[in-house]
PDB file of N, CA and C in Angstrom:
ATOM      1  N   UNK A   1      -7.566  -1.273 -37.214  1.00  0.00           N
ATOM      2  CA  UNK A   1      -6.314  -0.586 -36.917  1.00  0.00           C
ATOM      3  C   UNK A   1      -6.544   0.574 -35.944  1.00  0.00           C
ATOM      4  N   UNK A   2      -7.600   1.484 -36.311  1.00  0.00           N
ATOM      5  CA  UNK A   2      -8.115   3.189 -35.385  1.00  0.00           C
ATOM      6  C   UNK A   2      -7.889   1.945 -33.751  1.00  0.00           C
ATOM      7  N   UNK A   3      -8.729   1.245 -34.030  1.00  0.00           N
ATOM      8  CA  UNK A   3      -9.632   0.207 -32.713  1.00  0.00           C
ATOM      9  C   UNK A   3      -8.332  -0.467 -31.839  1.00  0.00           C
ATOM     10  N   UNK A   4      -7.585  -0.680 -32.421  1.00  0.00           N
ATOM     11  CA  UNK A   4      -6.235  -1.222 -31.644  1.00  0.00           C
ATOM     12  C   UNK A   4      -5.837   0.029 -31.609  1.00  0.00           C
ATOM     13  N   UNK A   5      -5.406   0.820 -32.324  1.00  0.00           N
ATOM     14  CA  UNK A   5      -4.436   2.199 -31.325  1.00  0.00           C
ATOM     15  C   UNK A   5      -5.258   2.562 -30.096  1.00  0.00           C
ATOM     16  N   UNK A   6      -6.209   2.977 -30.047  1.00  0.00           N
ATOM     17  CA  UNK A   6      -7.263   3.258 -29.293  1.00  0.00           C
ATOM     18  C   UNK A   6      -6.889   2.387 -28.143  1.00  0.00           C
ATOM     19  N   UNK A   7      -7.150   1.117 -27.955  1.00  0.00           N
ATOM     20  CA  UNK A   7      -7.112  -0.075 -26.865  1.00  0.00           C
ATOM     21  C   UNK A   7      -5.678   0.079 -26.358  1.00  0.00           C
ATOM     22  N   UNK A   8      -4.445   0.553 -27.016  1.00  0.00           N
ATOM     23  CA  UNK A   8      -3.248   0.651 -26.158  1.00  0.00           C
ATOM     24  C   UNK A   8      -3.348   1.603 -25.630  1.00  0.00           C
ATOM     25  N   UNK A   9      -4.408   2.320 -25.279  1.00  0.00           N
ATOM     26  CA  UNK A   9      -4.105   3.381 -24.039  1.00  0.00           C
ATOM     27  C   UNK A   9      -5.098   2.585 -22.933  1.00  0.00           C
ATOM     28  N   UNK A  10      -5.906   2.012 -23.118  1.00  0.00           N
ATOM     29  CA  UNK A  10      -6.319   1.006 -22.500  1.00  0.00           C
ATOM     30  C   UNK A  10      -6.293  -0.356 -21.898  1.00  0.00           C
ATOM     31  N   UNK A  11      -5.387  -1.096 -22.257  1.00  0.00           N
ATOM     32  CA  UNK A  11      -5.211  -1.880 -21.963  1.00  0.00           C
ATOM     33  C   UNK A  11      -4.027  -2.535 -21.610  1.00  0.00           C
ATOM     34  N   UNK A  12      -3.134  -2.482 -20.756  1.00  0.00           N
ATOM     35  CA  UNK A  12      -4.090  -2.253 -19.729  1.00  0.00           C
ATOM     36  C   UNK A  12      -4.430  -0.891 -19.210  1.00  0.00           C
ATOM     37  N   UNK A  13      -5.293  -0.461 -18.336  1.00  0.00           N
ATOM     38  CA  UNK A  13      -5.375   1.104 -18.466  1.00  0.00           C
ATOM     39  C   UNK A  13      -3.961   1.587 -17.222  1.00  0.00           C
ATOM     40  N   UNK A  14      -3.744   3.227 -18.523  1.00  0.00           N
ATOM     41  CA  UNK A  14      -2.809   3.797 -17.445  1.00  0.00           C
ATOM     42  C   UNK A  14      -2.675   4.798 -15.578  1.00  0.00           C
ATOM     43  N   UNK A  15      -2.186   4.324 -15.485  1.00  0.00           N
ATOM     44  CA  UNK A  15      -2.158   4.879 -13.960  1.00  0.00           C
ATOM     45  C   UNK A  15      -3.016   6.787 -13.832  1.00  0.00           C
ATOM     46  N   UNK A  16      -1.991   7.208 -15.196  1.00  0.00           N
ATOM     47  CA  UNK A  16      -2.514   8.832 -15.692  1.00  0.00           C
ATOM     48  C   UNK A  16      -2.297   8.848 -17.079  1.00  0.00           C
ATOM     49  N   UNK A  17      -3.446  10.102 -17.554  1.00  0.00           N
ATOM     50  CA  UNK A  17      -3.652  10.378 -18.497  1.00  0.00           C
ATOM     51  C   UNK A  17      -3.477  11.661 -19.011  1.00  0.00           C
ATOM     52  N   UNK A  18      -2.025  12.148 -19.667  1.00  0.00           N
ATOM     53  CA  UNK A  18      -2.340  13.419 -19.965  1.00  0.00           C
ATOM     54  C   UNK A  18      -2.627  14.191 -21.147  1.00  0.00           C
ATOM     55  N   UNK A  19      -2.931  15.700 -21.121  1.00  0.00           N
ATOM     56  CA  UNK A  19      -2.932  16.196 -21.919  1.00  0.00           C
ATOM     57  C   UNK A  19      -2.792  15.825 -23.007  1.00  0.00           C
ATOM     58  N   UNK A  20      -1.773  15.166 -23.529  1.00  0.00           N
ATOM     59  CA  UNK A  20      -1.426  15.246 -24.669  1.00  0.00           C
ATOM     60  C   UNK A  20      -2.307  13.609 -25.625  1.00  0.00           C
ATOM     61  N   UNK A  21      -2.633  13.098 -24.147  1.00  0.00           N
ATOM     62  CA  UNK A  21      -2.524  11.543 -24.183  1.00  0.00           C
ATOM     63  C   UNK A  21      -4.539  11.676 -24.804  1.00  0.00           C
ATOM     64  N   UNK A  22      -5.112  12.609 -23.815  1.00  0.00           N
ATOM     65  CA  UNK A  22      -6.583  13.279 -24.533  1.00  0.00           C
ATOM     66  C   UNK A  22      -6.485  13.382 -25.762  1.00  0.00           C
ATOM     67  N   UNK A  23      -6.150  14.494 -26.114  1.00  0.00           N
ATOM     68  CA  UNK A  23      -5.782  14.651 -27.660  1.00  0.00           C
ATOM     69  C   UNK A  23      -6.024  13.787 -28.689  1.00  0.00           C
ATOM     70  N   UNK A  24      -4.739  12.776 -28.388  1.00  0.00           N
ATOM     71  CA  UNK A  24      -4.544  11.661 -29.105  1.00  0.00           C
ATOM     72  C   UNK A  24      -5.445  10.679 -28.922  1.00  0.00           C
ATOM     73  N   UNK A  25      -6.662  10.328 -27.987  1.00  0.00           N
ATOM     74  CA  UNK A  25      -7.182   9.627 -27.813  1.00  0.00           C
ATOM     75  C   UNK A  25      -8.710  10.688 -29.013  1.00  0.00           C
ATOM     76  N   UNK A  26      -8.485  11.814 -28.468  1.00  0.00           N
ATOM     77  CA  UNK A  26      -9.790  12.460 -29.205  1.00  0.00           C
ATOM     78  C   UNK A  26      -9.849  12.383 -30.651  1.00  0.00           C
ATOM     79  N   UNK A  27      -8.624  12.226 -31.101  1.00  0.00           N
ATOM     80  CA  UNK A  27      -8.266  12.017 -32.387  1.00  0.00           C
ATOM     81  C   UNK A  27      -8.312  10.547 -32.971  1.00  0.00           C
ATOM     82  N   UNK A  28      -8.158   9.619 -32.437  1.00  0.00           N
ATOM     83  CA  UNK A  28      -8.566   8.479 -32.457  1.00  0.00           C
ATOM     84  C   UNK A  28      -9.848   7.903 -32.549  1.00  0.00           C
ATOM     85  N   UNK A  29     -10.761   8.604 -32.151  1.00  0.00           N
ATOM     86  CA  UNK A  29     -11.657   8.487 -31.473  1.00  0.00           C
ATOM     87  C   UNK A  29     -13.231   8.529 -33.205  1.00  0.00           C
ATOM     88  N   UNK A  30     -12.888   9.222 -33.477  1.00  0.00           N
ATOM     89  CA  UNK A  30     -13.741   9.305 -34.793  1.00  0.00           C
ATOM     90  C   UNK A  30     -13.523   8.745 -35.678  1.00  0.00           C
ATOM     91  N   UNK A  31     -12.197   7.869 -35.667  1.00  0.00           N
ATOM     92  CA  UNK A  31     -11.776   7.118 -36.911  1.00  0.00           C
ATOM     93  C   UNK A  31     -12.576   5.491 -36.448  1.00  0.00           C
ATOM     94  N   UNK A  32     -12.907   5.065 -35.490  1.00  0.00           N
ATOM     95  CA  UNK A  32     -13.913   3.976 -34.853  1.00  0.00           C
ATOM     96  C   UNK A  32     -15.326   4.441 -34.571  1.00  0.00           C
ATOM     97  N   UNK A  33     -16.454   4.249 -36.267  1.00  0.00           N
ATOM     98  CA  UNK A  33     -17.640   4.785 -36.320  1.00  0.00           C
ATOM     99  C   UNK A  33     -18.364   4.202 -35.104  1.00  0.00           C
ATOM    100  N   UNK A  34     -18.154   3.429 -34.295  1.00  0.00           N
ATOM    101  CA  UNK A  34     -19.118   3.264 -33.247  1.00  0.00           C
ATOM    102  C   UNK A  34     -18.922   4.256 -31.969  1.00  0.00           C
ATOM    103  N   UNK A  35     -17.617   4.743 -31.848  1.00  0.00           N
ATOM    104  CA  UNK A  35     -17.208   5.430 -31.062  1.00  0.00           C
ATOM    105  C   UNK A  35     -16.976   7.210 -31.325  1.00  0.00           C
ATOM    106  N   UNK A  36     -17.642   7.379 -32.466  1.00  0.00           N
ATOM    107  CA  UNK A  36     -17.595   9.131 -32.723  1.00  0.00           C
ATOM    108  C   UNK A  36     -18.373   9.724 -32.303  1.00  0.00           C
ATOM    109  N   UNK A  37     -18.911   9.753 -31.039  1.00  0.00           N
ATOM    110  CA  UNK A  37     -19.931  10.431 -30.245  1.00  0.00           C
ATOM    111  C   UNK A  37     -19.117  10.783 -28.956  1.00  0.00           C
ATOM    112  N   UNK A  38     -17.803   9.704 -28.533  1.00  0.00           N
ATOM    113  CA  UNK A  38     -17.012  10.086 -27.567  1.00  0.00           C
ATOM    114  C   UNK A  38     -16.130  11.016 -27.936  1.00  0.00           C
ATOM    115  N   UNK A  39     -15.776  11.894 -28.834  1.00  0.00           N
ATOM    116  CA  UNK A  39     -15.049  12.327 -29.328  1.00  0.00           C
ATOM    117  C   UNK A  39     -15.255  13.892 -29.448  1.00  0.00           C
ATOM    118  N   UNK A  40     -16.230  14.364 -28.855  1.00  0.00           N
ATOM    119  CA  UNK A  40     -16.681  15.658 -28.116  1.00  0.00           C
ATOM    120  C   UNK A  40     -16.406  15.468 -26.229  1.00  0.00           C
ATOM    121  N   UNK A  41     -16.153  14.822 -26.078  1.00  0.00           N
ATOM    122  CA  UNK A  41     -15.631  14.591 -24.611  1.00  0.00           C
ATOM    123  C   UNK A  41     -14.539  13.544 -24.429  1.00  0.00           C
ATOM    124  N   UNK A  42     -13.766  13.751 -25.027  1.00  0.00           N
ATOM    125  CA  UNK A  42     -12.221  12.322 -24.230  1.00  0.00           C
ATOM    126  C   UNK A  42     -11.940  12.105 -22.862  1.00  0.00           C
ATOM    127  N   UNK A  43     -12.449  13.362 -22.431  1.00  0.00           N
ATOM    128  CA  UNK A  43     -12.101  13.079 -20.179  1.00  0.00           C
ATOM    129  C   UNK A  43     -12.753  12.395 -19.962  1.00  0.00           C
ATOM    130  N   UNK A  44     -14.362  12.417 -20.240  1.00  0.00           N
ATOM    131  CA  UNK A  44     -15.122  11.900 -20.247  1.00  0.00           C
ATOM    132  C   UNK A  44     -15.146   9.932 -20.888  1.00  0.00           C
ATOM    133  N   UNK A  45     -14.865   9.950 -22.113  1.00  0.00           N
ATOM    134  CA  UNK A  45     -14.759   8.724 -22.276  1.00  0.00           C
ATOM    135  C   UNK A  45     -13.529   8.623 -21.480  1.00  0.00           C
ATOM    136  N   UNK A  46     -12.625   8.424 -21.571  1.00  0.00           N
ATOM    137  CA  UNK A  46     -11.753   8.199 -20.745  1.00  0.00           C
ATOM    138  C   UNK A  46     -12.166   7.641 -19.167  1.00  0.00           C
ATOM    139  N   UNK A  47     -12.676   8.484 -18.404  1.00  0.00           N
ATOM    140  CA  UNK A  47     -13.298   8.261 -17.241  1.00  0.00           C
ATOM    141  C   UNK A  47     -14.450   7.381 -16.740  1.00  0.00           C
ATOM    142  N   UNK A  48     -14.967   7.147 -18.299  1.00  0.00           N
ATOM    143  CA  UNK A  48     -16.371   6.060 -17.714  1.00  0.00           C
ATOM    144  C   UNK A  48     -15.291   5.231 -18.779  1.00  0.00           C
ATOM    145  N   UNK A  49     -14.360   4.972 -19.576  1.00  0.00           N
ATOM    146  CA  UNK A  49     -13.509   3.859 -19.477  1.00  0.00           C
ATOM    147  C   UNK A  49     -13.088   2.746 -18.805  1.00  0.00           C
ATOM    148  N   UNK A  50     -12.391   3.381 -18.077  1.00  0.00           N
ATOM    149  CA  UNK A  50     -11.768   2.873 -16.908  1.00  0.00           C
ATOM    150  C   UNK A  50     -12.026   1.886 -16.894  1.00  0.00           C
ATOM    151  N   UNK A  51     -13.197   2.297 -15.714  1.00  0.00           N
ATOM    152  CA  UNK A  51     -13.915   1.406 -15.057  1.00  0.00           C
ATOM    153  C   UNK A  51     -14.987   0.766 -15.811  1.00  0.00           C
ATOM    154  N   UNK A  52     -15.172   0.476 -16.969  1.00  0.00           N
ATOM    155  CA  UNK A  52     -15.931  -0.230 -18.099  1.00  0.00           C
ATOM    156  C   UNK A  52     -17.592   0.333 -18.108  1.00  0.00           C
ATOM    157  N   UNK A  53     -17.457   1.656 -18.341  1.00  0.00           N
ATOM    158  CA  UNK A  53     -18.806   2.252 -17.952  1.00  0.00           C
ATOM    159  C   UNK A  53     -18.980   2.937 -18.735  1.00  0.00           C
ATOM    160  N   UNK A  54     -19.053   2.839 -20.317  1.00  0.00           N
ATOM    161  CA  UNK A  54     -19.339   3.657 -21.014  1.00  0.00           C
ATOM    162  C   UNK A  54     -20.978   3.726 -21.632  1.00  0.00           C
ATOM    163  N   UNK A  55     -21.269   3.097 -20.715  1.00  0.00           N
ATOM    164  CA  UNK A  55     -23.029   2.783 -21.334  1.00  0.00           C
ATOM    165  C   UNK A  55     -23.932   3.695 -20.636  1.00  0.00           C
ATOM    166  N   UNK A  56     -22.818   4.560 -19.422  1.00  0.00           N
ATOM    167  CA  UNK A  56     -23.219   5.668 -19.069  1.00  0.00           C
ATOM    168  C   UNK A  56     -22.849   7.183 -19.340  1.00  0.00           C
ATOM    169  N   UNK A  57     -22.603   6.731 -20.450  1.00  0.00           N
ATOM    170  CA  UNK A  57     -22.011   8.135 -21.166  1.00  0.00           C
ATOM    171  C   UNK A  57     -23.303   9.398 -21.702  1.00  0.00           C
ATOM    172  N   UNK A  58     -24.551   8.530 -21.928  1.00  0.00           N
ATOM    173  CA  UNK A  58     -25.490   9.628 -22.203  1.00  0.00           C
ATOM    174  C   UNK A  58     -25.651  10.454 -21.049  1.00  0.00           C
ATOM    175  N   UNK A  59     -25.762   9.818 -19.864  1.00  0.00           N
ATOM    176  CA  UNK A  59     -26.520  10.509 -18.853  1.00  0.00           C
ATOM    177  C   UNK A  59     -25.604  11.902 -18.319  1.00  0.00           C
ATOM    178  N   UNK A  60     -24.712  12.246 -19.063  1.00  0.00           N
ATOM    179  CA  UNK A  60     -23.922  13.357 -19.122  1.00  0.00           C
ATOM    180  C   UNK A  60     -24.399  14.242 -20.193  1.00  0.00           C
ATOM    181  N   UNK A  61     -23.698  15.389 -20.044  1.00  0.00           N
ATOM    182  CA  UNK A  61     -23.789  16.872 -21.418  1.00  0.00           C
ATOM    183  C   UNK A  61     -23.192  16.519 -22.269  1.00  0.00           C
ATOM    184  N   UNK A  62     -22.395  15.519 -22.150  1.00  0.00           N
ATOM    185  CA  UNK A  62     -21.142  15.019 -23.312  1.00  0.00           C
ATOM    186  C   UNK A  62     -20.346  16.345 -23.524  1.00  0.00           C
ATOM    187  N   UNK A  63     -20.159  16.785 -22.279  1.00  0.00           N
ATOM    188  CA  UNK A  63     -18.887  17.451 -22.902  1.00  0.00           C
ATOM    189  C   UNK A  63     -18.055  17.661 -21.232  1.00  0.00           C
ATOM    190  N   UNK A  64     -16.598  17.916 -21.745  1.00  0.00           N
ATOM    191  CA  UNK A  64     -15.763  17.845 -20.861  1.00  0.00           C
ATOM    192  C   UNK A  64     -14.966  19.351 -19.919  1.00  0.00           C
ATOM    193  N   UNK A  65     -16.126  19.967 -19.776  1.00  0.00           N
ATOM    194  CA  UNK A  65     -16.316  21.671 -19.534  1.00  0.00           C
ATOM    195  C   UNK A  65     -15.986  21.453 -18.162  1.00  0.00           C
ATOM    196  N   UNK A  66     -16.901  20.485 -17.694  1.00  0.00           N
ATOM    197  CA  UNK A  66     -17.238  20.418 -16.012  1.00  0.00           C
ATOM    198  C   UNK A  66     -16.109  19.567 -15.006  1.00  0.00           C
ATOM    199  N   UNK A  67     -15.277  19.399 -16.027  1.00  0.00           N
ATOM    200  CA  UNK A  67     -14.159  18.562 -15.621  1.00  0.00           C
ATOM    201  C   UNK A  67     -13.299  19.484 -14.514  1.00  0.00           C
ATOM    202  N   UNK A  68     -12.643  18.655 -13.507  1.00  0.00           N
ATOM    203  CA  UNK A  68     -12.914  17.680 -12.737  1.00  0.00           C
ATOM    204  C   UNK A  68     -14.589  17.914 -11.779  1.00  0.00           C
ATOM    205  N   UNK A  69     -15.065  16.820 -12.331  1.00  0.00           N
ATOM    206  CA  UNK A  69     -16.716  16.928 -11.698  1.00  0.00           C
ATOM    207  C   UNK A  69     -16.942  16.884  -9.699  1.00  0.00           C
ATOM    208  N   UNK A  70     -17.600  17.240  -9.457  1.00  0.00           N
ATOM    209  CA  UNK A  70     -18.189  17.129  -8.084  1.00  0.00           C
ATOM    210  C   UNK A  70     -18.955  16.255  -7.799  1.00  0.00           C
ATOM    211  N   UNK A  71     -19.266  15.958  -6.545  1.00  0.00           N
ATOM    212  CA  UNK A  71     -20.174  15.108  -6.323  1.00  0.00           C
ATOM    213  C   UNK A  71     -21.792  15.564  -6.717  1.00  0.00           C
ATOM    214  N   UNK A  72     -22.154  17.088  -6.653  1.00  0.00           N
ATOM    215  CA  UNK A  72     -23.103  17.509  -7.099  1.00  0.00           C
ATOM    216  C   UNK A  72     -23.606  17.662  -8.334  1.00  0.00           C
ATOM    217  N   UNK A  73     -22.301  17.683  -9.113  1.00  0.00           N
ATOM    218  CA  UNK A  73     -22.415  17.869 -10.446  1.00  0.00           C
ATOM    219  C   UNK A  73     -22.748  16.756 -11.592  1.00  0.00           C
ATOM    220  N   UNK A  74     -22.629  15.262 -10.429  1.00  0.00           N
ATOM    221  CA  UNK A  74     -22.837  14.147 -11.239  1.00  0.00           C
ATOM    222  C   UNK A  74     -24.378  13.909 -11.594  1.00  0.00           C
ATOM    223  N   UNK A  75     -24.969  13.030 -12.537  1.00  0.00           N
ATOM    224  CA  UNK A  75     -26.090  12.437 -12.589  1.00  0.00           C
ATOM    225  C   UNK A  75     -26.792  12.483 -11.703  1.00  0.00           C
ATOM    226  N   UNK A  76     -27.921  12.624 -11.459  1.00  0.00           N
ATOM    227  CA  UNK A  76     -28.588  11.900 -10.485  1.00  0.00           C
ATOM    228  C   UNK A  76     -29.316  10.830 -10.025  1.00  0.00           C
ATOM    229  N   UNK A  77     -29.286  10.508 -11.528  1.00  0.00           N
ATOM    230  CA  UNK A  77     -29.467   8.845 -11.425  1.00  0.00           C
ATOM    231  C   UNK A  77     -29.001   8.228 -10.933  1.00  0.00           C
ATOM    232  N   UNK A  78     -27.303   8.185 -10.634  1.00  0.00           N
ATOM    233  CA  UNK A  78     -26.404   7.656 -10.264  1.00  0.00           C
ATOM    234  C   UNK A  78     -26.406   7.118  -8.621  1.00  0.00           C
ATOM    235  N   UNK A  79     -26.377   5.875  -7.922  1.00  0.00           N
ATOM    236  CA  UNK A  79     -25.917   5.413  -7.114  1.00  0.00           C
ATOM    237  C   UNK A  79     -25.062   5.991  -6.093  1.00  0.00           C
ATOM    238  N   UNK A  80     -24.885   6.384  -5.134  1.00  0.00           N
ATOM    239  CA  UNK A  80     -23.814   7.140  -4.266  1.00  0.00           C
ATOM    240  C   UNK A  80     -22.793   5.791  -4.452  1.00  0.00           C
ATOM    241  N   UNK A  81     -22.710   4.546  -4.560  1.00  0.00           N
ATOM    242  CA  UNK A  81     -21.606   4.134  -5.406  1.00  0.00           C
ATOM    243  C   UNK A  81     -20.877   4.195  -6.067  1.00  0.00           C
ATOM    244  N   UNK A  82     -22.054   4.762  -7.189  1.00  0.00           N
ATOM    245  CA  UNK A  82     -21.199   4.690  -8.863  1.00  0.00           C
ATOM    246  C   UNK A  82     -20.839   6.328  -8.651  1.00  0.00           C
ATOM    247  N   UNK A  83     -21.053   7.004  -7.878  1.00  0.00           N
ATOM    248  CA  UNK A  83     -20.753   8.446  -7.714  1.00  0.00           C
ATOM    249  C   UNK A  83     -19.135   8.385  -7.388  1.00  0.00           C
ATOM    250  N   UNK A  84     -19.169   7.307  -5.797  1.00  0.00           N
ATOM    251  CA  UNK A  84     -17.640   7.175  -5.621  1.00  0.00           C
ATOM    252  C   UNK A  84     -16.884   6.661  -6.292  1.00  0.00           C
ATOM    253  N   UNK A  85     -17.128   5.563  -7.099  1.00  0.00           N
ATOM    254  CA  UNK A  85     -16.375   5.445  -8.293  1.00  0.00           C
ATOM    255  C   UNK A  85     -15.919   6.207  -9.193  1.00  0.00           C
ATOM    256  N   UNK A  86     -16.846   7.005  -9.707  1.00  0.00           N
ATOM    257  CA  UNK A  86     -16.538   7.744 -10.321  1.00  0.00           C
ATOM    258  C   UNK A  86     -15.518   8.837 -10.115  1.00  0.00           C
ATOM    259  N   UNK A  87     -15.580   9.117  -8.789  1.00  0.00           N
ATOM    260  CA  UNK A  87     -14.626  10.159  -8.771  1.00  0.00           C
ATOM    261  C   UNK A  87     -13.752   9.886  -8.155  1.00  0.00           C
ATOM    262  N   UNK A  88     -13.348   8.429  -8.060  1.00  0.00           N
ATOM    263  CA  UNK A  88     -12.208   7.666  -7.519  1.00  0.00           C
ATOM    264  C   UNK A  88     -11.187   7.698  -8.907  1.00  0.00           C
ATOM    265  N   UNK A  89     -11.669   7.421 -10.066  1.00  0.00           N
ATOM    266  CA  UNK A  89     -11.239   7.364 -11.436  1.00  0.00           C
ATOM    267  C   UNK A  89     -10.916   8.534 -11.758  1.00  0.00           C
ATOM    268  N   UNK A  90     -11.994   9.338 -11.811  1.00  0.00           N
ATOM    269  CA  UNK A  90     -11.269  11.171 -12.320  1.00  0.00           C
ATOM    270  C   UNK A  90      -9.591  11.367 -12.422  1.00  0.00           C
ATOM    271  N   UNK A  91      -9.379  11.193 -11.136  1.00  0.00           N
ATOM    272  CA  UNK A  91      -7.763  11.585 -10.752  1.00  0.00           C
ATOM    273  C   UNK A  91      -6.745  11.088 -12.191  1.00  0.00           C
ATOM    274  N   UNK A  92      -7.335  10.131 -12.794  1.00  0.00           N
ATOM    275  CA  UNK A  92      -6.076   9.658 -13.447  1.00  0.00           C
ATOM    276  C   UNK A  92      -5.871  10.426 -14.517  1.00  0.00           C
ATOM    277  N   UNK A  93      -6.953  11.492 -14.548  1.00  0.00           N
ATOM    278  CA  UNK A  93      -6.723  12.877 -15.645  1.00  0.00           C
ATOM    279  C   UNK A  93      -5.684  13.832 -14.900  1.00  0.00           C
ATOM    280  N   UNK A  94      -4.711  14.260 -15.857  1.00  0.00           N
ATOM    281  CA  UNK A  94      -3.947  15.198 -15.368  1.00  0.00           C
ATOM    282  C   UNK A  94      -4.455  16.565 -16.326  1.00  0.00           C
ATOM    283  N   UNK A  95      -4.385  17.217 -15.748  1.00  0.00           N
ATOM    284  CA  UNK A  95      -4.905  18.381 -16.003  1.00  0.00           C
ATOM    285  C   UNK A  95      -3.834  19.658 -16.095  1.00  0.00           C
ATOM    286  N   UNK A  96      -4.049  20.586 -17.313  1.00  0.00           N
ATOM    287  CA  UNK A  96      -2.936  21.562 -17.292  1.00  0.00           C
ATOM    288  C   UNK A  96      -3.602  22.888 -16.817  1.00  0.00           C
ATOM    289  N   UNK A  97      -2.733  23.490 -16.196  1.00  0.00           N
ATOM    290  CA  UNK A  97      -2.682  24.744 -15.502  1.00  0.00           C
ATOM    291  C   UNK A  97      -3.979  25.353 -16.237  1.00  0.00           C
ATOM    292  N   UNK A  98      -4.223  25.524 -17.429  1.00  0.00           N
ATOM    293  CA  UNK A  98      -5.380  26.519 -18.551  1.00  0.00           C
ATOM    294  C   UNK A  98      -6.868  25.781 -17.856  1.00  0.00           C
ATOM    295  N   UNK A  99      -6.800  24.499 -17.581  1.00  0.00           N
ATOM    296  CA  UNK A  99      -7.652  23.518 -17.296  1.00  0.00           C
ATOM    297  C   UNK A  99      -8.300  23.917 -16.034  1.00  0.00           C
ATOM    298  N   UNK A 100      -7.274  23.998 -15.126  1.00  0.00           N
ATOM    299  CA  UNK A 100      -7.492  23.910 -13.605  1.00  0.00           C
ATOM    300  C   UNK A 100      -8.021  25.636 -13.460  1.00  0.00           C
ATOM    301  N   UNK A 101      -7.424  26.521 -14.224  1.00  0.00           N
ATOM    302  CA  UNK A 101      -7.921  27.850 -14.115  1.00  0.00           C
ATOM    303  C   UNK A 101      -9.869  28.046 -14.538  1.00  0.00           C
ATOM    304  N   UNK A 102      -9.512  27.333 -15.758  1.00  0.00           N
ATOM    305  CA  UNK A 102     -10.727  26.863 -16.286  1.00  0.00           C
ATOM    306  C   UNK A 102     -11.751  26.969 -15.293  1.00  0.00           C
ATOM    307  N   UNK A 103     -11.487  25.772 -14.533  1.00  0.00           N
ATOM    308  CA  UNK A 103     -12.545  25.069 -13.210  1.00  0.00           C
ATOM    309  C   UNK A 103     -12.774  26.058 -12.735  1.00  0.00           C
ATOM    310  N   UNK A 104     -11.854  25.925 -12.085  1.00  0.00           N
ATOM    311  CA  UNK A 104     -11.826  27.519 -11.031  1.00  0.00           C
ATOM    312  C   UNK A 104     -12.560  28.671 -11.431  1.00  0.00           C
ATOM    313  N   UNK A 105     -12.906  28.850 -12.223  1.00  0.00           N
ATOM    314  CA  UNK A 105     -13.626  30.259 -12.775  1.00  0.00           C
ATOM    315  C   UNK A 105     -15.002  29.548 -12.825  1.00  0.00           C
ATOM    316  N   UNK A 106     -15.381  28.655 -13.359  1.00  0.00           N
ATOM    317  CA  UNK A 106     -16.672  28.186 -13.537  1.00  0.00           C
ATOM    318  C   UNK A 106     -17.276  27.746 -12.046  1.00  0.00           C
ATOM    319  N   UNK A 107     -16.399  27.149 -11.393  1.00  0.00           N
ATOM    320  CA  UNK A 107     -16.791  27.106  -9.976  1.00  0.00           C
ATOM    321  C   UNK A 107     -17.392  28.049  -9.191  1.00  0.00           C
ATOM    322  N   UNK A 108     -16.636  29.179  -9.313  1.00  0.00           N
ATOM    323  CA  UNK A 108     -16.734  30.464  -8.437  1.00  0.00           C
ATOM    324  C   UNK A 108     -17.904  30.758  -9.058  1.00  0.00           C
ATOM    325  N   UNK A 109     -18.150  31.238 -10.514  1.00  0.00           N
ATOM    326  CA  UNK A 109     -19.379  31.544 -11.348  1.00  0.00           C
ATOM    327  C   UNK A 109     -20.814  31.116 -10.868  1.00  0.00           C
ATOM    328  N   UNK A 110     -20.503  29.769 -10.806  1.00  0.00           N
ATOM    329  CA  UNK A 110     -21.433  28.891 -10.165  1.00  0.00           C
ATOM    330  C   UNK A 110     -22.280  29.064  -9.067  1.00  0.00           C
ATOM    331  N   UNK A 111     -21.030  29.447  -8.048  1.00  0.00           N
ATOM    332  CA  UNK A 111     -21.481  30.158  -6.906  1.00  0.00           C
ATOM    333  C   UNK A 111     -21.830  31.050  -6.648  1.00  0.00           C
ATOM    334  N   UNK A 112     -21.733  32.441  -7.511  1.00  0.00           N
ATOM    335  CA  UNK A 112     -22.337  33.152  -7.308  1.00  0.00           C
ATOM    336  C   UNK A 112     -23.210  33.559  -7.394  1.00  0.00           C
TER     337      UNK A 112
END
């Protein structure tokens, strides 16, 4: 039952994903014991979703801090492929204003 609620945000997958739609997926997410490790990052599962890539979910912090990611900020294991993929997919996160401020501060931080 967790495993089918779960799959209707997936299947087929939606164009965007918001706020609220995280949540509910993060909450979902621990009630399917194979899947309670995604459940400290939903952007994240969400995003190597998609595109059926969740077998690359370690090679992250597992957490969804760094969201929306950079090209620098990805793996480096990663393929300049699976890089553009990846951040071809990102977009379908919508992100709220607290979010985007978020970035923005850690960005600048970053840089300095």
């Amino acid at each position: 039952m967790a495993l089918d609620s779960l799959n209707s945000y997936f299947q087929p997958p939606r164009p965007s994903y918001t706020d609220e739609d995280v949540e509910q997926i993060r909450i979902r997410l621990p009630a399917t014991e194979t899947l309670t490790k995604y459940s400290v990052a939903p952007r994240l599962y969400i995003v190597l979703r998609v595109p059926d890539q969740l077998v690359d979910f370690d090679h992250f912090q597992s957490s969804d801090r760094f969201f929306p990611f950079s090209p620098t900020q990805l793996p480096a294991v990663f393929t300049e492929g699976w890089k553009h993929r990846f951040l071809k997919v990102q977009p379908v996160l919508h992100y709220s204003v607290l979010m985007s401020i978020h970035t923005i501060l850690i960005t600048a931080y970053q840089e300095a």
